[in-house]
N, C-alpha and C. Protein backbone atom coordinates (compact mmCIF):
# COMPACT_ATOMS: atom_id res chain seq x y z
N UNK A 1 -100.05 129.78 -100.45
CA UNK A 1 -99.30 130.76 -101.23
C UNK A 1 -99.39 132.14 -100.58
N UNK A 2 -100.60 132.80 -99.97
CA UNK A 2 -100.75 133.95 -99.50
C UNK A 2 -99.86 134.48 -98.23
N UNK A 3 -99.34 133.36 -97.60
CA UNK A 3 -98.27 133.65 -96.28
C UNK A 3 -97.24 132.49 -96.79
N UNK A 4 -96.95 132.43 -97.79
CA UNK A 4 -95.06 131.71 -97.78
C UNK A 4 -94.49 132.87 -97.68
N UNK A 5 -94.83 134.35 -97.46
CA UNK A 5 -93.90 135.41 -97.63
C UNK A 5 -93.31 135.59 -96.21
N UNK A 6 -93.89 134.48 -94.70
CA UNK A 6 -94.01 134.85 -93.45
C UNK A 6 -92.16 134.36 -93.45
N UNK A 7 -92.07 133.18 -94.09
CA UNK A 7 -91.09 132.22 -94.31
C UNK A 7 -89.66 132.91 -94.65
N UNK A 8 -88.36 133.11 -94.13
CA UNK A 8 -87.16 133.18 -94.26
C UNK A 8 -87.12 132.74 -95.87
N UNK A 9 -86.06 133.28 -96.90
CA UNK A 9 -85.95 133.07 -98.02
C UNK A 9 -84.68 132.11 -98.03
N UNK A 10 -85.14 130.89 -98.48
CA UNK A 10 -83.73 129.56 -98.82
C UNK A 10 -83.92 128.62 -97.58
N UNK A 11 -85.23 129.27 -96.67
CA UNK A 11 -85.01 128.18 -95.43
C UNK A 11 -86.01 126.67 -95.47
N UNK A 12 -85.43 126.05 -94.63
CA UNK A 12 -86.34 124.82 -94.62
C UNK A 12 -87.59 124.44 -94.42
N UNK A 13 -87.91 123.78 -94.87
CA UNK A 13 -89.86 123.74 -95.08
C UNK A 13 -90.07 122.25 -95.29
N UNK A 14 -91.23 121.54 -94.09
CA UNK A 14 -91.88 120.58 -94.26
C UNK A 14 -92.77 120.40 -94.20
N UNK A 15 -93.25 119.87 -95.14
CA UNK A 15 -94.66 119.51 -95.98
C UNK A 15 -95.07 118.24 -94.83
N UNK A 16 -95.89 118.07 -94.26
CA UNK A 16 -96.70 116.83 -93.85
C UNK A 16 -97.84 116.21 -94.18
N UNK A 17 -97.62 115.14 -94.43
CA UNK A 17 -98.60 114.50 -95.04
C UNK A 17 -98.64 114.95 -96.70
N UNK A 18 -97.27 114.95 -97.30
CA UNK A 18 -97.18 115.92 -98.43
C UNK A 18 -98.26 115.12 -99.51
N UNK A 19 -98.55 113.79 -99.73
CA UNK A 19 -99.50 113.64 -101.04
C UNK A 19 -98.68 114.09 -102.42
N UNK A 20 -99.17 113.95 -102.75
CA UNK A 20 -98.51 114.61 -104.53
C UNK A 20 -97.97 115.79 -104.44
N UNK A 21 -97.45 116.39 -103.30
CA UNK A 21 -96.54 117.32 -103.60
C UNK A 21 -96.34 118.81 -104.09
N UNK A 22 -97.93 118.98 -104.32
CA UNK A 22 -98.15 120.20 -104.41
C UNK A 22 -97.62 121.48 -103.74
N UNK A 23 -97.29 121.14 -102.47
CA UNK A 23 -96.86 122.29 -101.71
C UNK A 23 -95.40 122.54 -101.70
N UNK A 24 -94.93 121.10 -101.19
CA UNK A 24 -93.47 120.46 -101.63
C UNK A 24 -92.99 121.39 -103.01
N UNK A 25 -93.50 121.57 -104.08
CA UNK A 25 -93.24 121.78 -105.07
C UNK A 25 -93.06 123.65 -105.35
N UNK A 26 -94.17 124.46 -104.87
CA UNK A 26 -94.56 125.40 -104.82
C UNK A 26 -93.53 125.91 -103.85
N UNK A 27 -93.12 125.65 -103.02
CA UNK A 27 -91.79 125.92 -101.94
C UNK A 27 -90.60 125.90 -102.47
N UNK A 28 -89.73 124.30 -103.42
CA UNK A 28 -89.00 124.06 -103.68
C UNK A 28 -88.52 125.09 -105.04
N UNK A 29 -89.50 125.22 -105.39
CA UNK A 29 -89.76 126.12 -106.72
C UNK A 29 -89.13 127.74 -106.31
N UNK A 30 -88.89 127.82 -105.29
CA UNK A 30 -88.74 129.28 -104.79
C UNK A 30 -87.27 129.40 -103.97
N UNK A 31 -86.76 128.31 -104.04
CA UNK A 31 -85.61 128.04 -103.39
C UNK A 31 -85.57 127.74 -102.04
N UNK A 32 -86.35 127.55 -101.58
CA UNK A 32 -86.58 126.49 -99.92
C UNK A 32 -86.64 125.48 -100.16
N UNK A 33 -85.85 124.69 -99.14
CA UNK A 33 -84.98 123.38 -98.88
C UNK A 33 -86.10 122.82 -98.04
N UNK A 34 -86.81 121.81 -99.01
CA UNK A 34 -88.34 121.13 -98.60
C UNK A 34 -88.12 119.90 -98.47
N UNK A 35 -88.61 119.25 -97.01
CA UNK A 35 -88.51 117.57 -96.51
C UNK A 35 -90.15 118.01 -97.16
N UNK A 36 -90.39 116.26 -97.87
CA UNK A 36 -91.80 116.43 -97.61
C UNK A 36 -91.80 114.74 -97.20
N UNK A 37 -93.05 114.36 -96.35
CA UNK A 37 -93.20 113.90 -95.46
C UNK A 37 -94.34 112.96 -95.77
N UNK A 38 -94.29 111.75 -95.95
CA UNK A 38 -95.80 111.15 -95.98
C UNK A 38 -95.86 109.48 -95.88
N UNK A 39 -96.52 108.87 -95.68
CA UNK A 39 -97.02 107.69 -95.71
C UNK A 39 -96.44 106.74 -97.20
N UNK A 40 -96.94 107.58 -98.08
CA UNK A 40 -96.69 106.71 -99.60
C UNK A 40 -95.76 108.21 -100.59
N UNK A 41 -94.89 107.55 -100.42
CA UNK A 41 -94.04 108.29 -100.90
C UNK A 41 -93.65 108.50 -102.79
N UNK A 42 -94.50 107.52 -102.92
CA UNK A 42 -94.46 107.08 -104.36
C UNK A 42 -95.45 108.08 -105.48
N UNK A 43 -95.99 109.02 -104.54
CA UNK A 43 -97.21 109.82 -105.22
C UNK A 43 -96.41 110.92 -105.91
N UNK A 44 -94.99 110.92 -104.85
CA UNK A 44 -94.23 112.32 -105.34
C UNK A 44 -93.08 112.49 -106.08
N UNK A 45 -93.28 113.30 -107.51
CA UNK A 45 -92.31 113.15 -108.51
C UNK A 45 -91.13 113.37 -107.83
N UNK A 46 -90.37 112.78 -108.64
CA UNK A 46 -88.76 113.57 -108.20
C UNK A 46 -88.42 114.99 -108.26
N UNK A 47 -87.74 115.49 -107.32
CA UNK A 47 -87.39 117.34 -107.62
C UNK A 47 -85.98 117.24 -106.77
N UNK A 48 -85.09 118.36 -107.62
CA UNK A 48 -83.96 118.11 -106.77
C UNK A 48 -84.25 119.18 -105.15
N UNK A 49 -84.57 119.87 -105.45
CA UNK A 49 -84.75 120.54 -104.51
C UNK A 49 -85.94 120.04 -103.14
N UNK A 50 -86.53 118.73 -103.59
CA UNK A 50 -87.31 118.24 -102.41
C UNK A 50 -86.02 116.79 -101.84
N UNK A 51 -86.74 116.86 -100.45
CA UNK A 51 -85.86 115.28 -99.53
C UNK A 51 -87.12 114.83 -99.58
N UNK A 52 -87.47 113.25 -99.82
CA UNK A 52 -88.48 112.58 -99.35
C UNK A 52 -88.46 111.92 -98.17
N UNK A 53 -89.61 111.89 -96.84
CA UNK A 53 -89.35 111.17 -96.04
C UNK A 53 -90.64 110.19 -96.17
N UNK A 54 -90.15 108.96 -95.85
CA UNK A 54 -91.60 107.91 -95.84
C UNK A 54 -92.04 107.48 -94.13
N UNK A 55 -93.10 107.81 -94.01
CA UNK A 55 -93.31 107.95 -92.49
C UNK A 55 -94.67 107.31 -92.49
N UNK A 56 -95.06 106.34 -91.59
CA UNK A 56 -96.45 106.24 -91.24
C UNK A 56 -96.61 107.16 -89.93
N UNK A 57 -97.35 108.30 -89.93
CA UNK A 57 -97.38 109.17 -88.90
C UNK A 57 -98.67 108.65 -87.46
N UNK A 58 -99.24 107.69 -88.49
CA UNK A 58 -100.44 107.56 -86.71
C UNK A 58 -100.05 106.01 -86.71
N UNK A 59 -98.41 105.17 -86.76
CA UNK A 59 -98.90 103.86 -86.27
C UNK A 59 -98.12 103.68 -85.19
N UNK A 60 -97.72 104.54 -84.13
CA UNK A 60 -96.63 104.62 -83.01
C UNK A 60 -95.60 104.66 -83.11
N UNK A 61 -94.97 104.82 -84.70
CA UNK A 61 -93.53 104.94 -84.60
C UNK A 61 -93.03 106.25 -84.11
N UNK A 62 -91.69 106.13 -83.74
CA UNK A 62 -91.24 107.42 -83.51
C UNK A 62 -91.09 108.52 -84.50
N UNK A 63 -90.95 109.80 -84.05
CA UNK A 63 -91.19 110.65 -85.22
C UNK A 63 -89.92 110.55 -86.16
N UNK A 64 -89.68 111.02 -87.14
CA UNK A 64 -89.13 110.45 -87.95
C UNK A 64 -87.79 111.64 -88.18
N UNK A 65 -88.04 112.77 -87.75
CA UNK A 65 -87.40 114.03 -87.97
C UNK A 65 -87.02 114.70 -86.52
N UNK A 66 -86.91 113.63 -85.47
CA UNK A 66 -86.94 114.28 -84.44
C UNK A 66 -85.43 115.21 -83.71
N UNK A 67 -84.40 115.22 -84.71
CA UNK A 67 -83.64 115.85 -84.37
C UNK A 67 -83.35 117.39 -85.05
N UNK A 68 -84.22 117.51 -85.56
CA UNK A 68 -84.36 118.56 -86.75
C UNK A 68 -85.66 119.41 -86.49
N UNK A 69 -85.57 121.20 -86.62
CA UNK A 69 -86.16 122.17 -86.89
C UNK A 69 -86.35 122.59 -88.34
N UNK A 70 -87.38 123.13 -88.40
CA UNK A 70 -87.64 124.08 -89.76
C UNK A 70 -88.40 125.21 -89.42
N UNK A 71 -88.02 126.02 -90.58
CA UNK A 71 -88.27 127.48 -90.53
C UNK A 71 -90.09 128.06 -90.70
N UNK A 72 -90.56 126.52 -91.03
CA UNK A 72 -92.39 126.73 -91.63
C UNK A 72 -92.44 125.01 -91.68
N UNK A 73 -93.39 124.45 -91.22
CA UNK A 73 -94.34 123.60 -91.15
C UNK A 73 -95.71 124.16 -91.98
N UNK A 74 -96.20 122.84 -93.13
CA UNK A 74 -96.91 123.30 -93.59
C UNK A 74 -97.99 121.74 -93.52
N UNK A 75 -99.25 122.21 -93.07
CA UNK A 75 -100.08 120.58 -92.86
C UNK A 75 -101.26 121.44 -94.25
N UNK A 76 -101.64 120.33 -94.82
CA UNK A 76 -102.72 120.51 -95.17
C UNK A 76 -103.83 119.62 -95.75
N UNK A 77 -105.04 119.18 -95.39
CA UNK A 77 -105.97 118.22 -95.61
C UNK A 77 -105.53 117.12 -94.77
N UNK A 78 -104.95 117.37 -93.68
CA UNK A 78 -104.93 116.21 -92.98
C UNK A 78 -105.07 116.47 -91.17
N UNK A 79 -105.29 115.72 -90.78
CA UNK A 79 -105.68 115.72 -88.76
C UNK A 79 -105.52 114.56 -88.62
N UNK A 80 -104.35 114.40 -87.20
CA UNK A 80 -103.84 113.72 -86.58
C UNK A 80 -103.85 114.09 -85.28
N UNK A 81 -104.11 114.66 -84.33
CA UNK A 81 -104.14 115.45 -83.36
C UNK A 81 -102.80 115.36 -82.63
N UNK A 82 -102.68 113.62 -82.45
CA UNK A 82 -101.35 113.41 -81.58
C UNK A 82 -100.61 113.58 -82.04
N UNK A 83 -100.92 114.58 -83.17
CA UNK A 83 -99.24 114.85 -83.70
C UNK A 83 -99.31 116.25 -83.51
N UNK A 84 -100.05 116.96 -82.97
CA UNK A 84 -100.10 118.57 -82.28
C UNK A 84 -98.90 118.74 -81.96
N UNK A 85 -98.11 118.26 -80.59
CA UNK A 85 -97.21 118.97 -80.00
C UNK A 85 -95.83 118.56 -80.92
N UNK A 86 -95.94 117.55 -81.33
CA UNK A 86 -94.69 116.87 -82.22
C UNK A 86 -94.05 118.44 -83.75
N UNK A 87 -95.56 118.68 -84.28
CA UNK A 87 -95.20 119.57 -85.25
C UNK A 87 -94.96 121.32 -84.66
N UNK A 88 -95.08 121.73 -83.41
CA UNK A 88 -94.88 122.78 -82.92
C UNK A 88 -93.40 122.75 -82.66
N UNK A 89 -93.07 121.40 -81.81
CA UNK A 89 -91.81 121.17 -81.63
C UNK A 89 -90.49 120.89 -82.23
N UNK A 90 -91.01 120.81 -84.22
CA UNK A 90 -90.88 120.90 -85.16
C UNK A 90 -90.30 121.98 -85.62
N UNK A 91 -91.07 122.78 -85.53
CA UNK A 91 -90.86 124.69 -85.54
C UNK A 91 -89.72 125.21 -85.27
N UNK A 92 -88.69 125.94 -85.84
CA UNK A 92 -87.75 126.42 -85.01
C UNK A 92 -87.63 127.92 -84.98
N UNK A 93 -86.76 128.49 -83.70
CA UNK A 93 -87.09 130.08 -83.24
C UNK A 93 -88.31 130.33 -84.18
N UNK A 94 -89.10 131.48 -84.36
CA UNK A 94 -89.78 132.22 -85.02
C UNK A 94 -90.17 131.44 -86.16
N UNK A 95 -90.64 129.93 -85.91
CA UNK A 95 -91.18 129.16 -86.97
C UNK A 95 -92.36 129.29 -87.88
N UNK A 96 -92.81 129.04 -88.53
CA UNK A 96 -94.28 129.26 -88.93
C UNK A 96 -94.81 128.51 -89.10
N UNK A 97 -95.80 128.13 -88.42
CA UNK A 97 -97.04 127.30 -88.75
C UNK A 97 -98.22 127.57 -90.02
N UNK A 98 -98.30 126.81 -90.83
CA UNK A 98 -99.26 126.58 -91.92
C UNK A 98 -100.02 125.44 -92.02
N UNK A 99 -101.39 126.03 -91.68
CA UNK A 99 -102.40 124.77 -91.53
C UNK A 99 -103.80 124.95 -91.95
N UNK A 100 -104.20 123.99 -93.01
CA UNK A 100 -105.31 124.41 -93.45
C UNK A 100 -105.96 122.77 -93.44
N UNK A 101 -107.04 122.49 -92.96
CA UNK A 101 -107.96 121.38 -93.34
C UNK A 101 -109.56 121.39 -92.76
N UNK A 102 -110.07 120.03 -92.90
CA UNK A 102 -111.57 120.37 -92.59
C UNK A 102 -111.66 120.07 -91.28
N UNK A 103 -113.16 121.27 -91.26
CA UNK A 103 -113.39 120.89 -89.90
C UNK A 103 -114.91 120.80 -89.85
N UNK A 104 -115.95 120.57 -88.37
CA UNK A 104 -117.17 120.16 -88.34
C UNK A 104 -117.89 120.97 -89.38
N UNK A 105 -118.54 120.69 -89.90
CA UNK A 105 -119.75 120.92 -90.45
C UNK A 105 -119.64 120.41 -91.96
N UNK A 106 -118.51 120.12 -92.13
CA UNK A 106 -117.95 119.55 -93.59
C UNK A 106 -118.55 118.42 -93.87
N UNK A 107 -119.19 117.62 -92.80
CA UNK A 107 -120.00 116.33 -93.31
C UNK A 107 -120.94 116.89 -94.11
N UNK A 108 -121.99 118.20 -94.33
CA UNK A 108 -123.09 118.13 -95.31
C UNK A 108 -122.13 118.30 -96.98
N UNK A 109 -120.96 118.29 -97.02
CA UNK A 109 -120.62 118.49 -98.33
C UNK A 109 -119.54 116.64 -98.53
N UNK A 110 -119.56 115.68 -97.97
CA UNK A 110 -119.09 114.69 -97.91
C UNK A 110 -117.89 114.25 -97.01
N UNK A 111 -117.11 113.78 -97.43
CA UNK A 111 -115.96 113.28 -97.05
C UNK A 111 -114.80 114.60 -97.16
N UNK A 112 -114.32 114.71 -95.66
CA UNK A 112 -114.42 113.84 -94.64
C UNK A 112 -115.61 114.24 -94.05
N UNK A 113 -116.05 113.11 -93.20
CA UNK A 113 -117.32 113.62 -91.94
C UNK A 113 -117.52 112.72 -90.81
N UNK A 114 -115.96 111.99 -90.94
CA UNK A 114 -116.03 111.52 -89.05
C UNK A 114 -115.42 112.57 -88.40
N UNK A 115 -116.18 112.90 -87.15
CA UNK A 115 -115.17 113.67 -86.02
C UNK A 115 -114.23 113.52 -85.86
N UNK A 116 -113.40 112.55 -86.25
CA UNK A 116 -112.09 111.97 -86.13
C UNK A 116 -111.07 112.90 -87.18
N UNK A 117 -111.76 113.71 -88.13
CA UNK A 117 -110.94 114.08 -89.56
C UNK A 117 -111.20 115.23 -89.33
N UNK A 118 -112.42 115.85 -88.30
CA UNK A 118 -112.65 117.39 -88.77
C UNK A 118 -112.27 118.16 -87.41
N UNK A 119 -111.76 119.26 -87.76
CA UNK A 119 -110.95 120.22 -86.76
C UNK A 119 -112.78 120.32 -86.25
N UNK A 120 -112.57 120.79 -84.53
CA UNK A 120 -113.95 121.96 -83.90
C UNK A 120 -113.40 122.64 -83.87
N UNK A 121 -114.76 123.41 -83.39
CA UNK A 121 -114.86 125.13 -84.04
C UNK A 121 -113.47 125.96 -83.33
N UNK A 122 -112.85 126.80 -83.57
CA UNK A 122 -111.31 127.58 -82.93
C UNK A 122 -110.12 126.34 -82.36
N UNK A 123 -110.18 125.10 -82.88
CA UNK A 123 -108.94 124.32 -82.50
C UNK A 123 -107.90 124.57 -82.47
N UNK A 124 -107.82 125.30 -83.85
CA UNK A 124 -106.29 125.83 -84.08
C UNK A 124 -105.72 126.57 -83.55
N UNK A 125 -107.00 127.92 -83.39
CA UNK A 125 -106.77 128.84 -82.21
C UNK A 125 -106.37 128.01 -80.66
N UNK A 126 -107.10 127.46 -80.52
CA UNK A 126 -106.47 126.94 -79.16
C UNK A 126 -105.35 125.70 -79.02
N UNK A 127 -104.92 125.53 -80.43
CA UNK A 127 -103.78 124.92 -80.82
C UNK A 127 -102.41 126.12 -80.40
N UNK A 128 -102.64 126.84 -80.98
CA UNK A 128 -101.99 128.52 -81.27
C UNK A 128 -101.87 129.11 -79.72
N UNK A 129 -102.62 129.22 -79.43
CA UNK A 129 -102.85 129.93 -77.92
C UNK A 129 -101.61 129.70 -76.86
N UNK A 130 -101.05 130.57 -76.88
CA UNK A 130 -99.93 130.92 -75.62
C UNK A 130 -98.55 130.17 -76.14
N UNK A 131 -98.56 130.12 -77.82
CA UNK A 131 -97.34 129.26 -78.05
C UNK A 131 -96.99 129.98 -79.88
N UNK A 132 -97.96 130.10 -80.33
CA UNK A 132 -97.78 131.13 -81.59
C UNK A 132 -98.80 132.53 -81.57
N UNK A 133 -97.51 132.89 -82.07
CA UNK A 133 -98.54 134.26 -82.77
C UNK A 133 -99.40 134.21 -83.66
N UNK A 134 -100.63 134.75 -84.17
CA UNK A 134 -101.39 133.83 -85.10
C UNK A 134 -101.75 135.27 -85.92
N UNK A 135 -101.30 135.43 -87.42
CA UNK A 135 -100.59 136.17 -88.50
C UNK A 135 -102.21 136.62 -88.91
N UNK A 136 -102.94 134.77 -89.08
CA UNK A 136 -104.06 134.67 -89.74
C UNK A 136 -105.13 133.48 -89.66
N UNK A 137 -106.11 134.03 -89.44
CA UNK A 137 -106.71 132.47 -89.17
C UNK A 137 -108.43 132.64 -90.25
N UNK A 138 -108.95 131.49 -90.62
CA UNK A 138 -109.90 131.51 -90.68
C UNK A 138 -110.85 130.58 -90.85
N UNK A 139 -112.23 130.51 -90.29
CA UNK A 139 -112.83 129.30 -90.19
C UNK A 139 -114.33 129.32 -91.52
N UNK A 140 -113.99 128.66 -92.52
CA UNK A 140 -114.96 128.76 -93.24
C UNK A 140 -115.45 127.95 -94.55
N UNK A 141 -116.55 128.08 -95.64
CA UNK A 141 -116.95 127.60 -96.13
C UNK A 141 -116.40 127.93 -97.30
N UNK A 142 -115.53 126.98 -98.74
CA UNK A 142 -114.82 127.39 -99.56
C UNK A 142 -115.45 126.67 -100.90
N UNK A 143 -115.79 126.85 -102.01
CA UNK A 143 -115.95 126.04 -103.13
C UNK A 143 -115.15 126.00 -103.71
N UNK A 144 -114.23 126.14 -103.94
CA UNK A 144 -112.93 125.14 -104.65
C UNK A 144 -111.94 124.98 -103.77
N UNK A 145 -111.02 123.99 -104.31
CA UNK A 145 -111.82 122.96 -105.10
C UNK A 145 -113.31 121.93 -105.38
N UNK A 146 -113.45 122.43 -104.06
CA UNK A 146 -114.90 121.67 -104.01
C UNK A 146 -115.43 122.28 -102.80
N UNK A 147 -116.67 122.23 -102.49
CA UNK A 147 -117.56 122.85 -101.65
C UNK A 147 -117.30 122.13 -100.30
N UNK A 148 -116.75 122.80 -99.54
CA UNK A 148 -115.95 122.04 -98.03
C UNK A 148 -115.97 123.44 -96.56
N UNK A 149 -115.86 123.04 -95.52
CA UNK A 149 -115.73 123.82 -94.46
C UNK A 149 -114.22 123.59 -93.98
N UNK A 150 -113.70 124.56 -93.80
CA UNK A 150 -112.16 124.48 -93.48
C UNK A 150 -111.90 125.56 -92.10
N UNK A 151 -111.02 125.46 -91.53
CA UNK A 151 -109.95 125.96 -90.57
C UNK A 151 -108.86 126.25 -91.53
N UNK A 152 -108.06 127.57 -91.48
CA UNK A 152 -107.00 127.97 -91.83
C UNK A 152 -106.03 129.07 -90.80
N UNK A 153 -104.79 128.57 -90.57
CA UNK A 153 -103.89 129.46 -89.49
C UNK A 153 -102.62 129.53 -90.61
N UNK A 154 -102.17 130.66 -90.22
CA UNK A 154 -100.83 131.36 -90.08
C UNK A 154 -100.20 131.86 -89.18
N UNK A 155 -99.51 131.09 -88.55
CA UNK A 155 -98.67 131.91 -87.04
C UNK A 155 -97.24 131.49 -87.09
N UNK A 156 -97.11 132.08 -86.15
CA UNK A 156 -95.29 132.27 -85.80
C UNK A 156 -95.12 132.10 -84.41
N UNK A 157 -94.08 130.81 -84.12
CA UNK A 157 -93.53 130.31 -82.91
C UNK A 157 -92.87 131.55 -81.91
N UNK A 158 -93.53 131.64 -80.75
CA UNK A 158 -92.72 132.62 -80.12
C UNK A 158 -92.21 132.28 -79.55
């Protein structure tokens, strides 16, 4: 919520890995034209203002949106890595990236806590590096919803 203001007003926005739709919703709600994007598509109510896409994103299929830009990409609680360059390329002119999930040290507060789920330390930053501008970033320890270590970016495609 603190940088949807980075976002063009009425422009397109995809949610990845949307889940129940929370974000999907919070976007659509404001008049941006929201794909949201996920595996089980069944979690997410109907809205006229959302497109649903049903995608398994890590089983080699092709990407699913690959002829299409949006104005903000928004990931959150989820890591896929090989899908790094796919969601930059996603981005269009002066896109924005929105990304928030866990990263190492999040195993002493539970799940997730394979290396496989948790960002290291400045990833994003060096996700970001020489390809967005980065608005906002931060790496830290949050209690709500629950007591977790997170990575958070805000940048813009240059």
């Amino acid at each position: 919520m603190q940088w949807a203001g980075l976002i063009a007003p009425n422009a397109a926005v995809l949610d990845v890995a949307a889940g129940r739709g929370r974000h999907s919703r919070f976007f659509a709600e404001r008049g941006y034209k929201v794909t949201a994007l996920d595996r089980d598509t069944s979690r997410l109510a109907p809205h006229p203002g959302i497109e649903t896409v049903q995608a398994d994103l890590e089983d080699g299929s092709p990407w699913p949106l690959a002829d299409r830009t949006f104005a903000a990409v928004v990931v959150t609680n989820y890591l896929h890595r090989p899908l790094f360059p796919t969601l930059l390329d996603a981005l269009g002119p002066g896109g924005v990236l929105l990304y928030e999930t866990y990263m190492e040290g999040n195993e002493r507060f539970g799940e997730p806590s394979r290396p496989a789920f948790l960002l290291k330390d400045g990833e994003l930053l060096d996700l970001a590096r020489g390809r967005l501008s980065v608005t906002a970033y931060e790496a830290r320890m949050i209690s709500e919803p629950k007591m977790a270590m997170v990575q958070r970016i805000a940048a813009r495609k240059l």
